[in-house]
Protein backbone atom coordinates (compact mmCIF):
# COMPACT_ATOMS: atom_id res chain seq x y z
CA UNK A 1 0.00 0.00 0.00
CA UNK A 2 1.52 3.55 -0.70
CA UNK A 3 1.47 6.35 1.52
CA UNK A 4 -1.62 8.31 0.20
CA UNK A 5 -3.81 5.03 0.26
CA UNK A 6 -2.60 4.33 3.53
CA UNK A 7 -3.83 8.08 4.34
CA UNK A 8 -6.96 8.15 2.69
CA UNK A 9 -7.49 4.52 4.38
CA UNK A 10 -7.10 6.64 8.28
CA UNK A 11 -9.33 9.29 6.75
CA UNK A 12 -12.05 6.66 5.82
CA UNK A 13 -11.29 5.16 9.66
CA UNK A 14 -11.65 8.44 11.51
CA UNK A 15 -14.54 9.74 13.11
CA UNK A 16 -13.40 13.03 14.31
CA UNK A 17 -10.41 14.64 12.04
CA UNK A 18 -8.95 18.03 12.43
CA UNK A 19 -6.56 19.92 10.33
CA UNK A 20 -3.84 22.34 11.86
CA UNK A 21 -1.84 24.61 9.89
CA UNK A 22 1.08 27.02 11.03
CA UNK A 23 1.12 30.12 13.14
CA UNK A 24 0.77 33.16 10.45
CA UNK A 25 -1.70 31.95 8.20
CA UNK A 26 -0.64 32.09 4.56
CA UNK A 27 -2.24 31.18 1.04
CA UNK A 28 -0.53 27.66 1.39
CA UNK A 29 -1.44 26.92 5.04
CA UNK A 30 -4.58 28.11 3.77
CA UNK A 31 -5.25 26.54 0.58
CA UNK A 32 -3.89 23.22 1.59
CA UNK A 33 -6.49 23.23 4.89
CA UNK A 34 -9.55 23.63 2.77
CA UNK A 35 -8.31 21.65 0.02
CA UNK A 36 -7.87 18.95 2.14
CA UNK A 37 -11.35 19.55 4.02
CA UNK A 38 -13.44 19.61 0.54
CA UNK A 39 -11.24 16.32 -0.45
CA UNK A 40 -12.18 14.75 2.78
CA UNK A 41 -16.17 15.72 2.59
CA UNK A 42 -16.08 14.53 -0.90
CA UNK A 43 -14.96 10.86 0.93
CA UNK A 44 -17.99 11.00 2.74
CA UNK A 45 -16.20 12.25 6.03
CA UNK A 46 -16.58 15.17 8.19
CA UNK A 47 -13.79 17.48 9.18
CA UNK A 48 -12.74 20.50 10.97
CA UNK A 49 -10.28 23.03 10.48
CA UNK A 50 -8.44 24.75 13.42
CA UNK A 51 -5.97 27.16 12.92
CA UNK A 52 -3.89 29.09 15.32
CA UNK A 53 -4.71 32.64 13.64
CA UNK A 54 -6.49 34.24 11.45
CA UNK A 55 -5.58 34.35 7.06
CA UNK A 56 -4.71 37.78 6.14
CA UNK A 57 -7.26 39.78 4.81
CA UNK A 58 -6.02 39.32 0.87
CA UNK A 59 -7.04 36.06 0.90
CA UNK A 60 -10.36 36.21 2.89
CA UNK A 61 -11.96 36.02 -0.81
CA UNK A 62 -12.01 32.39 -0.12
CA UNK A 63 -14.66 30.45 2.09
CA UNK A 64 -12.61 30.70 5.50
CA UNK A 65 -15.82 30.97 7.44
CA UNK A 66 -15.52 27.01 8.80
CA UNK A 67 -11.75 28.01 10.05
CA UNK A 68 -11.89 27.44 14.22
CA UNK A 69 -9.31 29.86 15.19
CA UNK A 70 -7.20 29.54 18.71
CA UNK A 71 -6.98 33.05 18.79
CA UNK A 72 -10.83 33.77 18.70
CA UNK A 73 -12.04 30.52 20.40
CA UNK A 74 -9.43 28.80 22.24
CA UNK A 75 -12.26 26.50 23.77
CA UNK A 76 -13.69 25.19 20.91
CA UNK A 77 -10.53 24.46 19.34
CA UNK A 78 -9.46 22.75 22.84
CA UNK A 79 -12.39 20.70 22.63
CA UNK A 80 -11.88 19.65 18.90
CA UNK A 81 -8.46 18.79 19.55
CA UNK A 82 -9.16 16.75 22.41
CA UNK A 83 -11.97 14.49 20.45
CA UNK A 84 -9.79 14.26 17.58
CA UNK A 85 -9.35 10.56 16.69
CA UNK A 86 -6.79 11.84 13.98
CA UNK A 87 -5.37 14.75 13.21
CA UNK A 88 -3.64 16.30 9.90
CA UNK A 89 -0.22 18.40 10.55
CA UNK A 90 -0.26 20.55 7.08
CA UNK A 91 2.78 22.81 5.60
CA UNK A 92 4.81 22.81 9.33
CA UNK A 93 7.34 20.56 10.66
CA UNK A 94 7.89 21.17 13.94
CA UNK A 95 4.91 20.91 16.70
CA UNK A 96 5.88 24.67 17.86
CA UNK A 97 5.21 26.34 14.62
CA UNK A 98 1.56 25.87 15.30
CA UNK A 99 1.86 28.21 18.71
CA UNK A 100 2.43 27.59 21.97
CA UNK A 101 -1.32 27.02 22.94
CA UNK A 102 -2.08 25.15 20.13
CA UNK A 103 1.27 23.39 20.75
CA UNK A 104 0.32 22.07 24.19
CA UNK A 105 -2.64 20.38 22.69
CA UNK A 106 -0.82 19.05 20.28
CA UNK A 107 1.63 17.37 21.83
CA UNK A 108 -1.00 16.34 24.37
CA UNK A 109 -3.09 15.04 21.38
CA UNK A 110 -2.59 10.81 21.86
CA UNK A 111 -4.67 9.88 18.56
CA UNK A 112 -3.15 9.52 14.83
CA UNK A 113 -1.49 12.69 13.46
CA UNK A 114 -0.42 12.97 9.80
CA UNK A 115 1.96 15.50 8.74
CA UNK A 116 2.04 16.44 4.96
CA UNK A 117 4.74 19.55 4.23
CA UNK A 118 7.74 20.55 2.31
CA UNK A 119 10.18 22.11 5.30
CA UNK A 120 13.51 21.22 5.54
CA UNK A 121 14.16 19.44 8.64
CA UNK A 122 10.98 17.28 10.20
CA UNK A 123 10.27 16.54 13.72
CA UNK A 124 9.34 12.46 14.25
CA UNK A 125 6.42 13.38 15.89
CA UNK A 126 3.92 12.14 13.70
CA UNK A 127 2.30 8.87 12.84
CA UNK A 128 2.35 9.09 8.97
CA UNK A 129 4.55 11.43 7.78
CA UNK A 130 4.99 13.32 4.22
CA UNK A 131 7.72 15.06 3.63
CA UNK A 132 8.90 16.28 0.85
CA UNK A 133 11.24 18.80 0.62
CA UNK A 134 11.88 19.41 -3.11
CA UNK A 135 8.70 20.21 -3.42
CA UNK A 136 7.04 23.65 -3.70
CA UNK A 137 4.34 23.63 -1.85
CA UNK A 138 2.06 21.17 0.51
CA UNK A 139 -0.90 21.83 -1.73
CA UNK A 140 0.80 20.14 -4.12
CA UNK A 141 1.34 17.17 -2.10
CA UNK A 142 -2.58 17.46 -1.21
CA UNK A 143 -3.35 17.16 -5.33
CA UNK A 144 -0.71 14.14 -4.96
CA UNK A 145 -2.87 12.63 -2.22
CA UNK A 146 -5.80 12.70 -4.13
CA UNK A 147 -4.45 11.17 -7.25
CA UNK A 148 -2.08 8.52 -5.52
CA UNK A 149 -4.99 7.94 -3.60
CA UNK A 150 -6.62 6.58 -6.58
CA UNK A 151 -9.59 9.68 -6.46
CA UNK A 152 -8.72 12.18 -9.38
CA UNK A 153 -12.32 12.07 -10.75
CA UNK A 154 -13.09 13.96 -7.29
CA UNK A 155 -11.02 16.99 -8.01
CA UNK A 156 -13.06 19.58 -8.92
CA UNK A 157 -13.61 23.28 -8.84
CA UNK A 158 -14.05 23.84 -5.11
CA UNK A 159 -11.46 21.31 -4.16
CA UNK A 160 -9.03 22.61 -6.74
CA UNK A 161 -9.41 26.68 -6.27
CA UNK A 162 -7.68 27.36 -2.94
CA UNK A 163 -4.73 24.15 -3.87
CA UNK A 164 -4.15 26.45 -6.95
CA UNK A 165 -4.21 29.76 -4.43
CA UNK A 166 -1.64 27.70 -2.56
CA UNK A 167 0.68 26.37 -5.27
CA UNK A 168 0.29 29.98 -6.69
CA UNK A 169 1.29 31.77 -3.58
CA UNK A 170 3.89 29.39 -2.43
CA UNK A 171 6.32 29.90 -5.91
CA UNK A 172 5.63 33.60 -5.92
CA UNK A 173 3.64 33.17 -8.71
CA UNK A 174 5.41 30.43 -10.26
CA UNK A 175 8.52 32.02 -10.13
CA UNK A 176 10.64 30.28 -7.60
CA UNK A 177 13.48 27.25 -8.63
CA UNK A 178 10.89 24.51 -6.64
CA UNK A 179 8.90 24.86 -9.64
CA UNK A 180 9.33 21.61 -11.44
CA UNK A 181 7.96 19.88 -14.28
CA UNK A 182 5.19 17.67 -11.81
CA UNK A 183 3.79 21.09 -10.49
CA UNK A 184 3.13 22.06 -14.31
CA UNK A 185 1.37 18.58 -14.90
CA UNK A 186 -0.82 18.96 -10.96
CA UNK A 187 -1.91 22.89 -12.29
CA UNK A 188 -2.86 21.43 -15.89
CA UNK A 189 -4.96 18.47 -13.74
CA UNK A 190 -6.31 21.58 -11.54
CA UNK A 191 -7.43 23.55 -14.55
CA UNK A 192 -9.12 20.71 -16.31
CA UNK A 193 -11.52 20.16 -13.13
CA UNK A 194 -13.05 23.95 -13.47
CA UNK A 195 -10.24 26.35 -11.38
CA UNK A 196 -10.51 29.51 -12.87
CA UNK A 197 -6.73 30.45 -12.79
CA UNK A 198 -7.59 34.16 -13.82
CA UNK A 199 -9.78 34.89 -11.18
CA UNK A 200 -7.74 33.42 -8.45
CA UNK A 201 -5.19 36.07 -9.91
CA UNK A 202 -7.46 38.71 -10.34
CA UNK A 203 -8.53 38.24 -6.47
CA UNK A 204 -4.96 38.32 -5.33
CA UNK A 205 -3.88 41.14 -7.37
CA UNK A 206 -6.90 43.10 -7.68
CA UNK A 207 -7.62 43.98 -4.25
CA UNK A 208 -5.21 46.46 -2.58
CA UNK A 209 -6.54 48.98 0.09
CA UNK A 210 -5.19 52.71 -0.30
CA UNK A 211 -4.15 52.25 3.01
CA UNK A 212 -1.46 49.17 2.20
CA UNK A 213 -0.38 51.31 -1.10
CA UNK A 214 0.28 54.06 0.83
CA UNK A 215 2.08 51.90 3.50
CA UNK A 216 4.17 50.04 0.95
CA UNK A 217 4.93 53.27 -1.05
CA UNK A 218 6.39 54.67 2.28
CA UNK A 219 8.35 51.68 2.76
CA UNK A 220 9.93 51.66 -0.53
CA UNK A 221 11.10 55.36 -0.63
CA UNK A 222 11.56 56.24 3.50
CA UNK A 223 12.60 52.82 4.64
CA UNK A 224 14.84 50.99 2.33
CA UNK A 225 18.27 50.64 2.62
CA UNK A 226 20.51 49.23 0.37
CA UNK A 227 23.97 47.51 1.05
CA UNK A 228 25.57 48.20 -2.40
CA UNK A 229 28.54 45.98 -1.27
CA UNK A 230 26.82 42.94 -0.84
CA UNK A 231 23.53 43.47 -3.22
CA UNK A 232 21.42 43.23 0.20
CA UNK A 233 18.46 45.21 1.05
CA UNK A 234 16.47 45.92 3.86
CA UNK A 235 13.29 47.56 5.04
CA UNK A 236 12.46 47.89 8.78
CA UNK A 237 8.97 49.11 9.99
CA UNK A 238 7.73 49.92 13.59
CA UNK A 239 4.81 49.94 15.23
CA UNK A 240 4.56 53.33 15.01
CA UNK A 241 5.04 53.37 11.22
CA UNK A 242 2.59 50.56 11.36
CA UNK A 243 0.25 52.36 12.87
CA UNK A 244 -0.05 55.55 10.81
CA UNK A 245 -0.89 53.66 7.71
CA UNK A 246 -3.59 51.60 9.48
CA UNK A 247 -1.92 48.28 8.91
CA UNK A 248 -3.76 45.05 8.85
CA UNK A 249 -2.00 41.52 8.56
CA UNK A 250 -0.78 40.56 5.70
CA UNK A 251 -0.12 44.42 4.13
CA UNK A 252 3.62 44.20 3.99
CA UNK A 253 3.86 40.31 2.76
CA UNK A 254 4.80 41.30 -1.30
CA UNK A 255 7.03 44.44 0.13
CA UNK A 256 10.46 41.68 0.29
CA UNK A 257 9.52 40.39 -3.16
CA UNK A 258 9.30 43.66 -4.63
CA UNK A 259 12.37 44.78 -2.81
CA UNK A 260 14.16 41.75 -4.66
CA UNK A 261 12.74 42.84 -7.93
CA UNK A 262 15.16 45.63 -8.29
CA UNK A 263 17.95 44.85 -10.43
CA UNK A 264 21.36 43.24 -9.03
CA UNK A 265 19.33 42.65 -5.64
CA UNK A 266 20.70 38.82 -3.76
CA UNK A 267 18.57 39.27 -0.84
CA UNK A 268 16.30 41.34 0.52
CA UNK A 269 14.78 41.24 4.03
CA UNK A 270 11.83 43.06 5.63
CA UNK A 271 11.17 43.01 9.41
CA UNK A 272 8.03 44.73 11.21
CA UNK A 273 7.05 45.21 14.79
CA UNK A 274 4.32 43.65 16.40
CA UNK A 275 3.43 41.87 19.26
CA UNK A 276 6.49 42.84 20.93
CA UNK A 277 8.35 41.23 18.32
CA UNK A 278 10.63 42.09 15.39
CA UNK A 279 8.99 39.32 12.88
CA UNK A 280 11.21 38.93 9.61
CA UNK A 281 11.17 37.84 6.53
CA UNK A 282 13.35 37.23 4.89
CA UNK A 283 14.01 36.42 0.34
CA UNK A 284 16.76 35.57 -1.76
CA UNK A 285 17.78 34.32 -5.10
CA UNK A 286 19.31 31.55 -6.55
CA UNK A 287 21.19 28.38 -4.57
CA UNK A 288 24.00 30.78 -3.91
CA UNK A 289 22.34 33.20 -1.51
CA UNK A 290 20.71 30.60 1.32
CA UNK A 291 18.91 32.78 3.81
CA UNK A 292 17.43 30.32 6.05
CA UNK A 293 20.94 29.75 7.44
CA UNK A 294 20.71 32.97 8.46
CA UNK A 295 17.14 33.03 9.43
CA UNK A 296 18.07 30.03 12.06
CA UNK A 297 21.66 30.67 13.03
CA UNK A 298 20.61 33.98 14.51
CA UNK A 299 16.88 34.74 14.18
CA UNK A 300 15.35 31.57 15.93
CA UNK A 301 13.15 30.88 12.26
CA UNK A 302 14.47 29.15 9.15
CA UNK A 303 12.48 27.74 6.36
CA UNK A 304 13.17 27.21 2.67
CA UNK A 305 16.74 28.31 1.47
CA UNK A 306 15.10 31.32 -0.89
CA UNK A 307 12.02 32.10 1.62
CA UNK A 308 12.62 32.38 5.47
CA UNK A 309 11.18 33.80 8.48
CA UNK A 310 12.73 34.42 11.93
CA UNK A 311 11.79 37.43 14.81
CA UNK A 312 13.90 39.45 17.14
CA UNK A 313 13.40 40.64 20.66
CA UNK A 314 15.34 43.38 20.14
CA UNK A 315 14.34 47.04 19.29
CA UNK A 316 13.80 47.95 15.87
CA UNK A 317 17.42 50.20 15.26
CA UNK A 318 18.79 47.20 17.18
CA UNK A 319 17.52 44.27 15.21
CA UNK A 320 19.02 46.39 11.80
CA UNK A 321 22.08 47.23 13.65
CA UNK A 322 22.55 43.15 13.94
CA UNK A 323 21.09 42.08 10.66
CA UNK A 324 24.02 44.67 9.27
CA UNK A 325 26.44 43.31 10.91
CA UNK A 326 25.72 39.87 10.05
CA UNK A 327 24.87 40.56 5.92
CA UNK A 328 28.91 40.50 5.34
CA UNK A 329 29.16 37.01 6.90
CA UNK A 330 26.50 35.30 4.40
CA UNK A 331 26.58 37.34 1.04
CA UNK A 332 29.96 38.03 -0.55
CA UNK A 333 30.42 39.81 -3.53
């Protein structure tokens, strides 16, 4: 029996299933979740979703409505957890990238737990695990699962939508070297059951607020600062600055990508505060310029080697005083 029969044969088993995602919701945490949850229904099963936090308001286009959300109803996700007979551990690899309340229930969680992801690096903690690192995103491992699975002829339009969101988002629009020849062949598969690729780009596009214009545009002319010598930029943002544009989560998510657009640019990281926290993110390009090295060495995060994350405790002026100091020790001319 292969892997995906042997999942779809717990899934068929399982009377109370539960899909967890990472801390930061983003369109593949996202996409995968109610991919999965449509695929599952469309076995005749019942599932719930419970995520640690809410997805960012660009992507609220899609049904998140059945999300259970720690942040908003701790309870009710404590109680799902708890009754799970099985639970699905999608795009994360390590039990505290999910939070440290969803974490204890978690770990405290004694029924079946799947993981499907593409992280370097995976914790043993699961019962069935899928990992598969070369790949670019989970919700293309969830279009895998359905086909090794032996159900293609169940992929359809409201299954396929937010995997496409996910696969989209998750390769910056297709742009990223984890694009292989198998994620052409899983969109053409995704297209022929009804997804609407246009829209989905339309939706993602199409729907900036003046405020995160304004906030980005402020960014990219106050904020950035370029390290000629090493083809490294970086953009730091406080609360403050935060503030005055009326920021909402997810309106500074493109702002390293576009930073990396500019010609001759390696790297380019963007860190924000909130919650206390310096969170970063940081880009790069090309097998040459790793950042999640970086990202983990010094910035307790890692991630893919083109697409980190990490967060500081430190002030803002301190955080880019160390990420400064650090930039000569990764990128050399």
């Amino acid at each position: 029996m292969n892997i995906y029969k042997q999942i779809e044969a717990e899934i068929l088993n399982a009377s109370h299933i539960v899909i967890t995602a990472h801390k930061s919701a983003d369109g593949d945490s996202i996409g995968s979740s109610l991919g999965l949850l449509h695929f599952i229904e469309k076995l005749g099963k019942k599932a719930t979703i419970c995520h640690p936090d809410k997805a960012p308001d660009f992507l609220h286009w899609l049904d998140t409505t059945s999300i259970v959300l720690m942040e908003e109803t701790p309870e009710l996700v404590k109680e799902h957890m708890q009754k799970a007979d099985l639970i699905f551990c999608l795009d994360y690899n390590a039990t505290n990238r999910v939070g440290p309340e969803m974490q204890v229930l978690l770990e405290n969680a004694t029924c079946k737990k799947i993981m499907i992801d593409h992280h370097l690096n995976p914790e043993d903690f699961p019962t069935i695990t899928v990992s598969k690192t070369a790949v670019c995103s989970t919700s293309q491992l969830i279009v895998e699962l359905i086909e090794q699975s032996g159900h293609l002829e169940l992929l359809d339009q409201k299954i396929g939508t937010p995997l496409y969101l996910g696969i989209l988002t998750d390769t910056g629009s297709f742009r990223f070297n984890s694009v292989q020849p198998r994620t052409h062949e899983i969109l053409a598969k995704l297209l022929a059951s009804g997804v609407e690729h246009h829209l989905i780009h339309e939706k993602l596009s199409d729907n900036n607020t003046e405020s995160r214009l304004r906030l980005q545009g402020y960014a990219m002319s106050q904020k950035l600062e370029i390290l000629y010598n090493y083809n490294v930029a970086i953009i730091s943002l406080s609360k403050e600055e935060l503030a005055k544009y009326n920021y909402k989560k997810g309106d500074t998510d493109s702002l390293a990508n576009l930073v990396l657009s500019i010609k001759g640019m390696k790297a380019a990281i963007v860190f924000t505060e909130r919650d206390g926290i310096m969170k970063i993110s940081f880009r790069s390009k090309g097998e040459e310029n790793p950042v999640n090295v970086l990202a983990k060495e010094h910035f307790n995060g890692g991630g893919h080697a083109n697409a980190s994350g990490g967060m500081s405790d430190l002030t803002v002026a301190e955080t880019l005083d160390k990420l400064k100091g650090l930039i000569p020790q990764y990128f050399n001319n």
